[in-house]
C-alpha atoms as a PDB file:
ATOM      1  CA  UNK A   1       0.000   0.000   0.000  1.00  0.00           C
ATOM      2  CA  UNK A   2       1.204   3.361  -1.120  1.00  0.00           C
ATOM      3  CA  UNK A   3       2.217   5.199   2.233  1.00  0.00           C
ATOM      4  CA  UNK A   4       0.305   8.044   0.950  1.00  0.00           C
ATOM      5  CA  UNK A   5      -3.180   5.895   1.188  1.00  0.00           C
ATOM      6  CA  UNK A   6      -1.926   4.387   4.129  1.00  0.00           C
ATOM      7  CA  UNK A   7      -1.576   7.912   6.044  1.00  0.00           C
ATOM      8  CA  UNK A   8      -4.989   8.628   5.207  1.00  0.00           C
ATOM      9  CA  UNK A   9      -6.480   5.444   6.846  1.00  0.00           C
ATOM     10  CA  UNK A  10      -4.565   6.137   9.419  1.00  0.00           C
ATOM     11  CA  UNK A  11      -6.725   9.120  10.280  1.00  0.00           C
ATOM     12  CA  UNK A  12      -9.338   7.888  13.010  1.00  0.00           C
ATOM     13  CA  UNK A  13     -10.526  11.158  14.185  1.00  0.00           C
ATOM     14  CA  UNK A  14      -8.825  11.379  17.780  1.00  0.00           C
ATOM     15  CA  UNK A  15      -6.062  13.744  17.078  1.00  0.00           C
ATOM     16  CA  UNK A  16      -3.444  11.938  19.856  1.00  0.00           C
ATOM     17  CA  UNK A  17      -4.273   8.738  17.689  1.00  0.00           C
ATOM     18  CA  UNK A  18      -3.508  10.372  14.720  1.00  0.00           C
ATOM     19  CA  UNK A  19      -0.726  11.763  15.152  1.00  0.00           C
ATOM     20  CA  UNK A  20       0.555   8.611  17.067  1.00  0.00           C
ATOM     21  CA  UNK A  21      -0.280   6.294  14.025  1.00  0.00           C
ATOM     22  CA  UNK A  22       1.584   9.080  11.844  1.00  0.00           C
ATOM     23  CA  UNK A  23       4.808   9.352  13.704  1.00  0.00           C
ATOM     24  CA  UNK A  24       4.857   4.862  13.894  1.00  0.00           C
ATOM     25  CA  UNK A  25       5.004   5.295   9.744  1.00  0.00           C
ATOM     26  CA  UNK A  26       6.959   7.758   9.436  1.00  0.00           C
ATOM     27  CA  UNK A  27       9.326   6.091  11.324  1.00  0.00           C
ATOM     28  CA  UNK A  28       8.925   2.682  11.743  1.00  0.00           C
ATOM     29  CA  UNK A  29       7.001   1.661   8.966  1.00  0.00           C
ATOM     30  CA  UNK A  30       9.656   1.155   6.093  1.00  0.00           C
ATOM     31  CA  UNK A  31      11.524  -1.052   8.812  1.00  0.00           C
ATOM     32  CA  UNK A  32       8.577  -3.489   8.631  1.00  0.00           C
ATOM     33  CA  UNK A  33       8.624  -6.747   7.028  1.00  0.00           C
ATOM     34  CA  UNK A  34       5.558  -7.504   4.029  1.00  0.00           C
ATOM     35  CA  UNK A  35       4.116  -9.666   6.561  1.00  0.00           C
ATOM     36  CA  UNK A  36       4.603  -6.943   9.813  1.00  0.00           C
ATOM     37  CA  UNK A  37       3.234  -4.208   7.037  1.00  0.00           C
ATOM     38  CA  UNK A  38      -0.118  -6.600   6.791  1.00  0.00           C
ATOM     39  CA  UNK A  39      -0.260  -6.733   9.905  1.00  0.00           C
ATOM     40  CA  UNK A  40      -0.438  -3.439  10.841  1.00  0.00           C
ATOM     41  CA  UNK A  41      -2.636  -2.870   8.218  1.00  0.00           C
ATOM     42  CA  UNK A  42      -5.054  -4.835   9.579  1.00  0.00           C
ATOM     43  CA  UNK A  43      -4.554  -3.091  13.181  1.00  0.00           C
ATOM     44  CA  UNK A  44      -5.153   0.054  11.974  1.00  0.00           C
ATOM     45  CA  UNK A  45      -8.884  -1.183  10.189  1.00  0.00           C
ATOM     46  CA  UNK A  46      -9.994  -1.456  13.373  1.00  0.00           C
ATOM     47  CA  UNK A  47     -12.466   0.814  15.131  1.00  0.00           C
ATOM     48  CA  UNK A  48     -10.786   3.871  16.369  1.00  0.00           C
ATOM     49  CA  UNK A  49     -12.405   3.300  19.965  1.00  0.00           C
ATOM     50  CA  UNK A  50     -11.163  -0.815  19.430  1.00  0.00           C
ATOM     51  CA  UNK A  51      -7.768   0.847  18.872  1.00  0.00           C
ATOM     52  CA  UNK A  52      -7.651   3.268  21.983  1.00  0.00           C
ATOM     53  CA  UNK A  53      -8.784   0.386  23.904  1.00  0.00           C
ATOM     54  CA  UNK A  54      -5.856  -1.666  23.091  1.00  0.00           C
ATOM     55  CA  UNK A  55      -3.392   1.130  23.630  1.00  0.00           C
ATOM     56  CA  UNK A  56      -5.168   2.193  26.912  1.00  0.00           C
ATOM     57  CA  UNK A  57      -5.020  -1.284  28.576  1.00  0.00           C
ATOM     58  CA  UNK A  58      -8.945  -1.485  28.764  1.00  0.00           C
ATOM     59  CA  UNK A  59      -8.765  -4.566  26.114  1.00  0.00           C
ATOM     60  CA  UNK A  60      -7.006  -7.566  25.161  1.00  0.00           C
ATOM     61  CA  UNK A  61      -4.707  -7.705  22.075  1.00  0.00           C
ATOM     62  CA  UNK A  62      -4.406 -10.245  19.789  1.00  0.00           C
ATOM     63  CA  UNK A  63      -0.924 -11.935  19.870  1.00  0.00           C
ATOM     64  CA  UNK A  64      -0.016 -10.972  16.142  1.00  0.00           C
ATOM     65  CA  UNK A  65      -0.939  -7.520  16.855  1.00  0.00           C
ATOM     66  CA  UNK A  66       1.376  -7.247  19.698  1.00  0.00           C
ATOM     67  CA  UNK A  67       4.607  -6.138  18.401  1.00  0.00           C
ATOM     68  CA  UNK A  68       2.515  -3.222  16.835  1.00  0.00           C
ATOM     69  CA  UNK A  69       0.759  -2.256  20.081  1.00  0.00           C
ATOM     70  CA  UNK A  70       4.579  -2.377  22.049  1.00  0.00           C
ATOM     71  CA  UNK A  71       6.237   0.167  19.711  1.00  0.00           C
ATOM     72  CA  UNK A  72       3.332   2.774  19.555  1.00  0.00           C
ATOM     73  CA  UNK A  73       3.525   2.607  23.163  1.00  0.00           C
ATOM     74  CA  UNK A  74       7.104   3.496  22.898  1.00  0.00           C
ATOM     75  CA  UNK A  75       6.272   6.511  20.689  1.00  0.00           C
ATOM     76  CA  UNK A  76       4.453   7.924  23.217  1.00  0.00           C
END
């Protein structure tokens, strides 16, 4: 996915979550694998409010999406 397109989906609406999304492709992004890239693809289709949940601690992650969750916690 063009990282053009893939800025836009990552624009959920919550401003901290957009500009947290943002800085992870900016900088991390290129450093992904295909497979890591699909994954986080995938993450970032969720619901915005799915997302914050997973970032706040209020919900569970799913194992493969774990990696993803750990370094936008370290962005912050």
């Amino acid at each position: 996915m063009h990282t053009s397109k893939l800025k836009w989906k990552c624009r959920k609406g919550v401003r901290e979550l957009d500009i947290l999304l943002s800085k992870y492709i900016e900088t991390s992004y290129d450093l992904l694998s295909s497979k890591e890239k699909d994954i986080f693809i995938e993450f970032i289709e969720k619901d915005t409010y799915e997302i914050l949940d997973i970032l706040m601690n209020k919900k569970n992650v799913n194992n493969k999406f774990l990696n993803i969750v750990e370094a936008l916690k370290s962005l912050n």
